[in-house]
Every structure is written in C-alpha cells, then in structure tokens.
Protein backbone atom coordinates (compact mmCIF):
# COMPACT_ATOMS: atom_id res chain seq x y z
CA UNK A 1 -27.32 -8.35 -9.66
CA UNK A 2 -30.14 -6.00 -11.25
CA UNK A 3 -30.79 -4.56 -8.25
CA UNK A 4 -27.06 -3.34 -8.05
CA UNK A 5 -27.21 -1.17 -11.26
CA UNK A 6 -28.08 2.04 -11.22
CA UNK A 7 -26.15 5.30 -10.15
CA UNK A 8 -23.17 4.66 -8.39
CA UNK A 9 -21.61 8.16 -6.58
CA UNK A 10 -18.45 7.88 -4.44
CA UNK A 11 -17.88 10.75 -2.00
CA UNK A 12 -14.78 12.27 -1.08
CA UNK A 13 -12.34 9.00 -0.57
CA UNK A 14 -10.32 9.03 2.74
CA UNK A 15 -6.95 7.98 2.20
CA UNK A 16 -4.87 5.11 3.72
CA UNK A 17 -1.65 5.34 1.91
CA UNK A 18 0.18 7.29 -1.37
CA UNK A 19 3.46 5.89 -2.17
CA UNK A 20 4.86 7.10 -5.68
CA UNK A 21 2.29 6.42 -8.15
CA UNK A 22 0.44 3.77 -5.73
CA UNK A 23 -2.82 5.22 -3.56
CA UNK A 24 -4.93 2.76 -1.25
CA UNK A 25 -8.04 3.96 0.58
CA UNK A 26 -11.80 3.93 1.27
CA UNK A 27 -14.70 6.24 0.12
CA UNK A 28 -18.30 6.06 1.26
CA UNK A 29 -20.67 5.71 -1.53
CA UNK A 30 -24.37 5.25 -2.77
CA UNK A 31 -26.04 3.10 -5.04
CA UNK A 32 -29.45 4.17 -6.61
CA UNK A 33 -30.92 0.93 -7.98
CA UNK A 34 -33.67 1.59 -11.07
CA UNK A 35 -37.08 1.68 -9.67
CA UNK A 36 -35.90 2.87 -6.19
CA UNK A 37 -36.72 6.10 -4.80
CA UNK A 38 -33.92 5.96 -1.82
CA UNK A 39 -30.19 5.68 -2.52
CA UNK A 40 -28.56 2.34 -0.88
CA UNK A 41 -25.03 3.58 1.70
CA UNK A 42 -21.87 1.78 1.92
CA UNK A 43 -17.76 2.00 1.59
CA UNK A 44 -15.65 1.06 -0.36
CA UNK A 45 -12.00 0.38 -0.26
CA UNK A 46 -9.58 0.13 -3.58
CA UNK A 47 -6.06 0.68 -4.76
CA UNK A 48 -5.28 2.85 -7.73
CA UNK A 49 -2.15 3.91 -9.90
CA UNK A 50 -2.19 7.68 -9.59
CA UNK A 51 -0.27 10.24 -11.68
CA UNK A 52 0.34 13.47 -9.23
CA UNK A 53 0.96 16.91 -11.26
CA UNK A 54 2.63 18.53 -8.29
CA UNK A 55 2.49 22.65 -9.83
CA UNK A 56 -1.18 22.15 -10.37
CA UNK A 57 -1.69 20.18 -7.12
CA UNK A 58 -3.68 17.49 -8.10
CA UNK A 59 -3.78 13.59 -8.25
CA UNK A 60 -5.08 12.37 -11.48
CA UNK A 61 -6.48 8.32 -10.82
CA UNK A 62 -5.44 6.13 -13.61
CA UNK A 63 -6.70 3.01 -12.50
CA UNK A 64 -8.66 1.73 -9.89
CA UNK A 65 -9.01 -1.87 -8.44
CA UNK A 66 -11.74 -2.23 -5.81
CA UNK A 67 -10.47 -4.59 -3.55
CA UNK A 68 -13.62 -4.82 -0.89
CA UNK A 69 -17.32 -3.29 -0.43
CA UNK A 70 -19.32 -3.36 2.82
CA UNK A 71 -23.12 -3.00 2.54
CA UNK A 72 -25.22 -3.02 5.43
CA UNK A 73 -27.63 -5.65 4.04
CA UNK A 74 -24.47 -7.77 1.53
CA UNK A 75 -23.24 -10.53 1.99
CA UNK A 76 -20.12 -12.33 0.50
CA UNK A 77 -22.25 -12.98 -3.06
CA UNK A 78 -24.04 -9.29 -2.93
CA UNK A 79 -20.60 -7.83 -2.11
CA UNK A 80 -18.74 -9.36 -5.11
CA UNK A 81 -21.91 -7.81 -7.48
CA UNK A 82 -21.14 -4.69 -5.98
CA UNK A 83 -17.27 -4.99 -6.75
CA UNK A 84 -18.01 -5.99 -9.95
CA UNK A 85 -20.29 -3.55 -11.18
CA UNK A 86 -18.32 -0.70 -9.42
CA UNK A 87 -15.13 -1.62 -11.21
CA UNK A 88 -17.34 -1.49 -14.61
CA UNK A 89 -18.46 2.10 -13.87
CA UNK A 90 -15.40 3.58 -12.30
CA UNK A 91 -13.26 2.37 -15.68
CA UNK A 92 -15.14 5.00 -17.37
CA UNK A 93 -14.84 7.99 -14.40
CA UNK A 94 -12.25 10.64 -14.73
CA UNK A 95 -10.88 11.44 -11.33
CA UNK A 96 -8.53 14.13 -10.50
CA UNK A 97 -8.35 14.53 -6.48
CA UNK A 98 -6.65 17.52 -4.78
CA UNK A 99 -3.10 16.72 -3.86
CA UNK A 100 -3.43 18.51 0.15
C-alpha cells in the first residue's frame, strides 16, 4: 500500500456514457510513488454524478466512484489499493470537464 501513495494525475477521461446527471468512463493515469524517479501507467474506469452548466459549457464532477483500475504489474489485492487510495485523493479534486 505505501508504494501506491504518491501523486496521482488522471489525463483527459474518455467517456462511455452521460445520462442526466450520471457520467461513466475511463481515464489513463499515473502514479508517482515517494522515492521513485519514474511515474507508474494505468486506467481507470469510474462513475460520477455530474452537474452540466450548459451556457458555460462545462461538466462540473460532483462525485466520483472508481469502480475498477488496471495496472500492468496489479493484481486483484494491488488493484483494490489503487481504488482505494484513488477514491481518497479524487474526493478532494475539483473537476470541471468541457461539455463538447
């Protein structure tokens, strides 16, 4: 589990479905451990409650639930770390995505 803290950044997520204020998708992301000079690449995939501001054209992410995480070296046990760490740090992010 220590090795799976660190600096978590999500790229640009890749949507699988918006329905009213429900969005599912995937986003590949990286993982700097402490100590390590090389991030660690993976995906994601999650479901969040979105509010969309239409004029301004933007999605604003409420909450997020990450649902699955593939690493190429995880397993089941690494994989449920991940999750669990992820959903820690993403409670704190303020996301607004781009509505197009």
């Amino acid at each position: 589990m220590d090795s799976l803290r660190g600096k978590i950044v999500m790229y640009e997520p890749e949507v699988e479905a918006f329905t009213d204020d429900k969005l599912s998708g995937r986003a590949a992301l990286s993982i700097l451990p402490p100590g390590y000079t090389d991030p660690v690449f993976g995906a994601a995939w999650f479901e969040a409650r979105v509010r969309t501001n239409r004029p301004a054209g933007t999605v604003e992410v409420l909450e997020v639930t990450v649902s699955r995480a593939k690493f190429p070296d995880g397993g089941p046990t690494r994989e449920q770390d991940l999750i669990r760490v992820m959903q820690a740090q993403m409670s704190n992010w303020h996301l607004t995505l781009r509505l197009d």
